[in-house]
N, C-alpha and C. Protein backbone atom coordinates (compact mmCIF):
# COMPACT_ATOMS: atom_id res chain seq x y z
N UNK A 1 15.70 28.00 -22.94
CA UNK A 1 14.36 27.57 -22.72
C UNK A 1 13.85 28.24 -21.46
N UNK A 2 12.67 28.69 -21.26
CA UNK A 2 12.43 29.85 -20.29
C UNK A 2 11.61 28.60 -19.52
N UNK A 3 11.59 29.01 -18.49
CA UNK A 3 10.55 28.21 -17.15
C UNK A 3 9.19 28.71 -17.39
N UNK A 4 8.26 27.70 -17.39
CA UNK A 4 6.96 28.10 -17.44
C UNK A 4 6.65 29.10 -16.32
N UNK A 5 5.71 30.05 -16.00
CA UNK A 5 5.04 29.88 -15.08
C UNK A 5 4.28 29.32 -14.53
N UNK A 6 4.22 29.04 -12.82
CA UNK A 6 3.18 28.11 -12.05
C UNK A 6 2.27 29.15 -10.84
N UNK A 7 1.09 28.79 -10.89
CA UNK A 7 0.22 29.63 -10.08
C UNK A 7 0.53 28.68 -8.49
N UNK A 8 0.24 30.21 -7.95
CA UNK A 8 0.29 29.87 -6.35
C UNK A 8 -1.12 29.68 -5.74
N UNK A 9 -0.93 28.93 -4.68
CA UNK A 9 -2.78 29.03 -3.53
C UNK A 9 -2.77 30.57 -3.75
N UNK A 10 -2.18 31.59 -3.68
CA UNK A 10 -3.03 32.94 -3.45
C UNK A 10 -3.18 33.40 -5.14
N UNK A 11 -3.41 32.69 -6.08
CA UNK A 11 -3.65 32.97 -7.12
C UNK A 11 -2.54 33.73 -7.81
N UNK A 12 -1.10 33.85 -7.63
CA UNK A 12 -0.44 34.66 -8.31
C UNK A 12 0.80 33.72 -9.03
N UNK A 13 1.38 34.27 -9.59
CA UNK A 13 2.37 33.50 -10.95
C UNK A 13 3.43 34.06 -10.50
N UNK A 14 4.52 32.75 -10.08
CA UNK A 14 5.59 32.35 -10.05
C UNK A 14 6.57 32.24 -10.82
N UNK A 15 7.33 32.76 -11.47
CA UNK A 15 8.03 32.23 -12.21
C UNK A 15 9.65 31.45 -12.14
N UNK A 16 9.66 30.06 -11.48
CA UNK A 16 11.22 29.79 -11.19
C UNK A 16 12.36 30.03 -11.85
N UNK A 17 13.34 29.85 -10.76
CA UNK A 17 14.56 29.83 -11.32
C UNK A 17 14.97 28.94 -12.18
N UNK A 18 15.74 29.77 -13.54
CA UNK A 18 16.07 28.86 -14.41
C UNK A 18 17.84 27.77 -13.98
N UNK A 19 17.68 26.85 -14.04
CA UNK A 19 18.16 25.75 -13.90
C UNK A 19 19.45 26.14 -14.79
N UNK A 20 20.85 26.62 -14.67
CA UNK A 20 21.69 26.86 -15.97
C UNK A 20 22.81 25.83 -15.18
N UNK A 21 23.39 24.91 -14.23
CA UNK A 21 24.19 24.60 -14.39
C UNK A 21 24.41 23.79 -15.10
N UNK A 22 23.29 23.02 -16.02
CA UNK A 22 23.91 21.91 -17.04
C UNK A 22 24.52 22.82 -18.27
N UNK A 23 24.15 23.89 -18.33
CA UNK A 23 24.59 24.84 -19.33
C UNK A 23 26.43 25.26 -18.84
N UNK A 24 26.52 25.28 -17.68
CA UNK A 24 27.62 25.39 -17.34
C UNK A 24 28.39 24.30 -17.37
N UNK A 25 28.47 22.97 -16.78
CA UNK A 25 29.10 22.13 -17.42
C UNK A 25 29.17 21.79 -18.41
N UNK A 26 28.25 22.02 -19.30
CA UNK A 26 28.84 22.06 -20.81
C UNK A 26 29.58 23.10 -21.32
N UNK A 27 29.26 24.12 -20.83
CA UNK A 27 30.42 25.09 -21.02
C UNK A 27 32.26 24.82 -20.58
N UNK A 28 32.17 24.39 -18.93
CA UNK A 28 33.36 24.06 -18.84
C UNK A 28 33.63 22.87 -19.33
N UNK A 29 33.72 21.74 -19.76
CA UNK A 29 33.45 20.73 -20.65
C UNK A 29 34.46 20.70 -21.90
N UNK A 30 33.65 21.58 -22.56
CA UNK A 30 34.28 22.53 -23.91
C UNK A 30 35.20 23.13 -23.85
N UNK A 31 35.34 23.96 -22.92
CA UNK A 31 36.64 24.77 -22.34
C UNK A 31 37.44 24.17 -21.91
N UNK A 32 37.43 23.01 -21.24
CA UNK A 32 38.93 21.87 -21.13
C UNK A 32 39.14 21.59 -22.93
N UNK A 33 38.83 21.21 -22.87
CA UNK A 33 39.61 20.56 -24.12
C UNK A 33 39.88 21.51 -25.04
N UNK A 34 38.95 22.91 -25.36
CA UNK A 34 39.56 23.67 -25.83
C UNK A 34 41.28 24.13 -25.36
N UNK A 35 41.24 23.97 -24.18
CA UNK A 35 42.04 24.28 -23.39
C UNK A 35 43.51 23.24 -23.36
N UNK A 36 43.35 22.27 -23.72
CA UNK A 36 44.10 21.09 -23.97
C UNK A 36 44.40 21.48 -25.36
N UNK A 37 43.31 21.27 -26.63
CA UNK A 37 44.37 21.93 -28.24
C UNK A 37 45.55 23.04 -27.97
N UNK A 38 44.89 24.22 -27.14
CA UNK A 38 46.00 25.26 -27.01
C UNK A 38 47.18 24.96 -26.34
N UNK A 39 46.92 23.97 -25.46
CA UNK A 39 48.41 23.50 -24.37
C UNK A 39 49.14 22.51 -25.59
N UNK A 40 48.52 21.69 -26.54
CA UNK A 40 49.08 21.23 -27.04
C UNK A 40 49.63 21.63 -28.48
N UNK A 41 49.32 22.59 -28.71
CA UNK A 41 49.41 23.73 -29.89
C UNK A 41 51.09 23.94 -29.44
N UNK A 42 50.91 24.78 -28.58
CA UNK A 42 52.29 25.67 -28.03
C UNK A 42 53.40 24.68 -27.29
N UNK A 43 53.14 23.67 -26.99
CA UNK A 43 54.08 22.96 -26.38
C UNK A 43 55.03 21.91 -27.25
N UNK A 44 53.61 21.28 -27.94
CA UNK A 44 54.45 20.25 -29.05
C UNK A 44 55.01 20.67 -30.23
N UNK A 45 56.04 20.99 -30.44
CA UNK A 45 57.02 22.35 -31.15
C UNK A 45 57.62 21.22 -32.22
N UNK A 46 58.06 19.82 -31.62
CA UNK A 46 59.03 19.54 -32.68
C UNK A 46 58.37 18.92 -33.97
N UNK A 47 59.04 19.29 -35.07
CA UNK A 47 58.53 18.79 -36.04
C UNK A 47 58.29 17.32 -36.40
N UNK A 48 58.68 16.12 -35.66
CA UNK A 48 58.59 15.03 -36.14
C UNK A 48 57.57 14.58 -35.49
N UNK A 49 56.89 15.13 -34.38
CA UNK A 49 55.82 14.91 -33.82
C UNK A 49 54.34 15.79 -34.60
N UNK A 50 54.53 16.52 -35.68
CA UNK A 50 53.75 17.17 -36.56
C UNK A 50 52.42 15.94 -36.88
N UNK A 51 52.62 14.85 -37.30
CA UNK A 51 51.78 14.19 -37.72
C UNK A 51 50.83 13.76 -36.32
N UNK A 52 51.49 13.20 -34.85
CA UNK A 52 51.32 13.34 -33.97
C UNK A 52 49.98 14.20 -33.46
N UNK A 53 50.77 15.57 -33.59
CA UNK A 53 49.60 16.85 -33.27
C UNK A 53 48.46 16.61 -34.02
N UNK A 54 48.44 16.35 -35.15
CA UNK A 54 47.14 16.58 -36.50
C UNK A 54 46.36 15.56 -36.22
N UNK A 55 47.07 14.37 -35.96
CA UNK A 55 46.22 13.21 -34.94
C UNK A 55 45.41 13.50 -33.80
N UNK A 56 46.38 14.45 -32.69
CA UNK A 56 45.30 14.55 -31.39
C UNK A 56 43.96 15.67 -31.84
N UNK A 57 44.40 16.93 -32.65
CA UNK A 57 43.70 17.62 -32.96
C UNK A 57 42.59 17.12 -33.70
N UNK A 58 42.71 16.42 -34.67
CA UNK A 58 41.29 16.07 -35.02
C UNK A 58 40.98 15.04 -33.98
N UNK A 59 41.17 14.31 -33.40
CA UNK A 59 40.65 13.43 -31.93
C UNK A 59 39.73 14.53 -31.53
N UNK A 60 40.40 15.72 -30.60
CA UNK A 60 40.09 16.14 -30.21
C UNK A 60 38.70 17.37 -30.71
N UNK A 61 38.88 17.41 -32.05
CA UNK A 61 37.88 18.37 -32.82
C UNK A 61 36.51 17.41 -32.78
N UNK A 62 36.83 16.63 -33.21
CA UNK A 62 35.61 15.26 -32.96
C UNK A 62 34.98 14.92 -31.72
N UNK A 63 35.49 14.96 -30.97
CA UNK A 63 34.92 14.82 -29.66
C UNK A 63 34.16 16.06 -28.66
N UNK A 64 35.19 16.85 -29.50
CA UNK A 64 34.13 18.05 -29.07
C UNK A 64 32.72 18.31 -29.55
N UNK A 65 33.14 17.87 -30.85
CA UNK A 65 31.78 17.95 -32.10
C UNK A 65 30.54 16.49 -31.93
N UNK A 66 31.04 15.72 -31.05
CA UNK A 66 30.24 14.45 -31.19
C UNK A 66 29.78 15.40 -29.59
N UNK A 67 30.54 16.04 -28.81
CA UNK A 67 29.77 16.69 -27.48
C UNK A 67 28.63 17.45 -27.58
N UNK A 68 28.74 17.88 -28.80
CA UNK A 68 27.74 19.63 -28.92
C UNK A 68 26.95 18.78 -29.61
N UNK A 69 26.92 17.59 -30.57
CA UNK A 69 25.56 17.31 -31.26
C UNK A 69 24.83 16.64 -29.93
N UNK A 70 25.29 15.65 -29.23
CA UNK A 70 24.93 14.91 -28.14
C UNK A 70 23.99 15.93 -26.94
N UNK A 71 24.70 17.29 -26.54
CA UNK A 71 23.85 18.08 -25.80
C UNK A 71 22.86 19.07 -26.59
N UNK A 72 23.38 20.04 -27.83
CA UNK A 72 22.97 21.15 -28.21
C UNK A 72 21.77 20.48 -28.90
N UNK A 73 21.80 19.20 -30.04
CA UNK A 73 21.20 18.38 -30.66
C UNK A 73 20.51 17.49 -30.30
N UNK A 74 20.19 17.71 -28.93
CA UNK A 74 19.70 16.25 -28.22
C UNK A 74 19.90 14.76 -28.70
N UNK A 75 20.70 14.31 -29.42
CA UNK A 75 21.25 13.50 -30.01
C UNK A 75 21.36 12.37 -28.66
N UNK A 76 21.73 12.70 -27.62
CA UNK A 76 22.14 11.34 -26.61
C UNK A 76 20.48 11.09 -25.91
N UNK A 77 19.32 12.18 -26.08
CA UNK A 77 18.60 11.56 -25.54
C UNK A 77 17.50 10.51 -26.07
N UNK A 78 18.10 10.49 -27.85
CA UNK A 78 17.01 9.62 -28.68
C UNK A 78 16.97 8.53 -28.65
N UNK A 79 16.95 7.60 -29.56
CA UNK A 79 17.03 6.06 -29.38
C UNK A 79 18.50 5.95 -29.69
N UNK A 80 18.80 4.79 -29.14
CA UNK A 80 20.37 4.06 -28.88
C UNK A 80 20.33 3.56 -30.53
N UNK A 81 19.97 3.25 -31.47
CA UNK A 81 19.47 2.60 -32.91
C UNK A 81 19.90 4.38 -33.68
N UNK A 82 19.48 5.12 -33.37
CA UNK A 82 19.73 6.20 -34.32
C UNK A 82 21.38 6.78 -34.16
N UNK A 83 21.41 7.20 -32.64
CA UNK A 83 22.93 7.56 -32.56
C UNK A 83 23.60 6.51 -33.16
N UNK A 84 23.50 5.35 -32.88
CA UNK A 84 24.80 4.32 -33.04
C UNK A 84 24.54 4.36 -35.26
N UNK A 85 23.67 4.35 -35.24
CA UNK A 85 23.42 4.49 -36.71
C UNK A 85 24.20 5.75 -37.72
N UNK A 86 24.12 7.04 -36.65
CA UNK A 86 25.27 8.20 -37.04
C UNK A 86 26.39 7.83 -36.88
N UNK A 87 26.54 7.22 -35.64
CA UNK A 87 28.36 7.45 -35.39
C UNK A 87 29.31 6.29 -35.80
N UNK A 88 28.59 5.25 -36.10
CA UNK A 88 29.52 4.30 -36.88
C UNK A 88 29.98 4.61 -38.11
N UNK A 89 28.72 4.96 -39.32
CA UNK A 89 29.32 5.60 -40.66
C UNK A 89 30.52 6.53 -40.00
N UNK A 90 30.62 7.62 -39.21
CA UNK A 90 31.03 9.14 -39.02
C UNK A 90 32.97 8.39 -38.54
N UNK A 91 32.27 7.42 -37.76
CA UNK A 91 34.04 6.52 -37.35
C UNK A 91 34.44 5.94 -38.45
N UNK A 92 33.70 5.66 -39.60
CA UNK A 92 34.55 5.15 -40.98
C UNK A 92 35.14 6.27 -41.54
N UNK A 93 34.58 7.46 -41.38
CA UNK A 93 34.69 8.31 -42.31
C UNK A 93 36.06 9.08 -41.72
N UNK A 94 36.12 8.99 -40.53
CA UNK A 94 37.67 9.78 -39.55
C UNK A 94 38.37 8.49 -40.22
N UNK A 95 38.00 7.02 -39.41
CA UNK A 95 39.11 6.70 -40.23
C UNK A 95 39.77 6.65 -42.14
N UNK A 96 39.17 6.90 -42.70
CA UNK A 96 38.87 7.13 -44.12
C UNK A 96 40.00 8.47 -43.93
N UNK A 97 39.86 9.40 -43.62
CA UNK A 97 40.53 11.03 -43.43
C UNK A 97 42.10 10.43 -43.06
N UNK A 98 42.15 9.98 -42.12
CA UNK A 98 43.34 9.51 -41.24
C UNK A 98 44.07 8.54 -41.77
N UNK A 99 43.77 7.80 -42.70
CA UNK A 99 44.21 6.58 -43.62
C UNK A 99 44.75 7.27 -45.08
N UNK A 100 43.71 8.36 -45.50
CA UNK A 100 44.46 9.54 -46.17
C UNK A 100 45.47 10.31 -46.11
N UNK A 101 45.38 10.89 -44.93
CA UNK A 101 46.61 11.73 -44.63
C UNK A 101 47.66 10.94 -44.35
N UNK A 102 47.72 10.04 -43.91
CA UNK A 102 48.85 9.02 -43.41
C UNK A 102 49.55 8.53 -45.12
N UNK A 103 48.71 8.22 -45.97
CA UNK A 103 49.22 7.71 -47.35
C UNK A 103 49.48 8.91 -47.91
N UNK A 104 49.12 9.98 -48.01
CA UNK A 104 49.33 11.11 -48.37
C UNK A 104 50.29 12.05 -48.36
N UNK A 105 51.12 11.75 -46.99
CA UNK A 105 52.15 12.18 -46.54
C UNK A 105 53.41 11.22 -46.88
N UNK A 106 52.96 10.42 -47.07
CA UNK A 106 53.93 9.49 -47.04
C UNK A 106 54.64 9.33 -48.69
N UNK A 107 53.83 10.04 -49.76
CA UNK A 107 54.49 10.40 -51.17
C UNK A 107 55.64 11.47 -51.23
N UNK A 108 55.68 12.30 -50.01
CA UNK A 108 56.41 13.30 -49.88
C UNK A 108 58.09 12.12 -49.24
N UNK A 109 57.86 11.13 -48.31
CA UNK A 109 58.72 10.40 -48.19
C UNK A 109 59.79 9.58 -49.10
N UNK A 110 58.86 9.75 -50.55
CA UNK A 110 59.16 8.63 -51.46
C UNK A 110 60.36 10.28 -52.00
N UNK A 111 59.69 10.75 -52.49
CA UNK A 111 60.52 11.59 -53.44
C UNK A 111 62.05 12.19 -52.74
């Protein structure tokens, strides 16, 4: 979003500096936790913790994704009635995914 220009007493156009550090904390923001999947990618190796990982990772995919609609989407600055109206269905629906995979995996146990 570009800065308007503003006229001066000697009649000439100003144009300010654009304002980017909220752009930057959302950048670093994103980059932690991106930064956290990869630490937890390469570190958590053993297999019985597999279900574990697929747990934090979608945690973590979600939260990134509920971040970027909230800033990129202006989503956190609308009414408190609309967000809460998205994100309750959206928390049935992770848990719905996660209640899946958990029963899902668990046929491979039986056999």
């Amino acid at each position: 979003m570009e800065a308007s220009p503003q006229k001066t007493e000697n009649g000439e156009y100003v144009i300010p500096k654009p304002n980017t550090g909220h752009i930057w904390k959302t950048f670093w923001i994103l980059a932690a936790i991106t930064t956290l999947e990869f630490i937890i990618a390469f570190v958590v190796v053993n297999p019985a913790a597999h279900s574990f990982r697929v747990i934090i990772f979608i945690t973590l995919t979600l939260v990134k994704a509920a971040y970027i609609v909230a800033e990129f989407m202006h989503l956190k600055y609308e009414a408190k009635t609309l967000m809460w109206s998205i994100l309750i269905p959206l928390s049935f629906i992770c848990w719905l995914l996660g209640a899946m995979y958990i029963e899902g995996e668990s046929i491979f146990a039986v056999r």
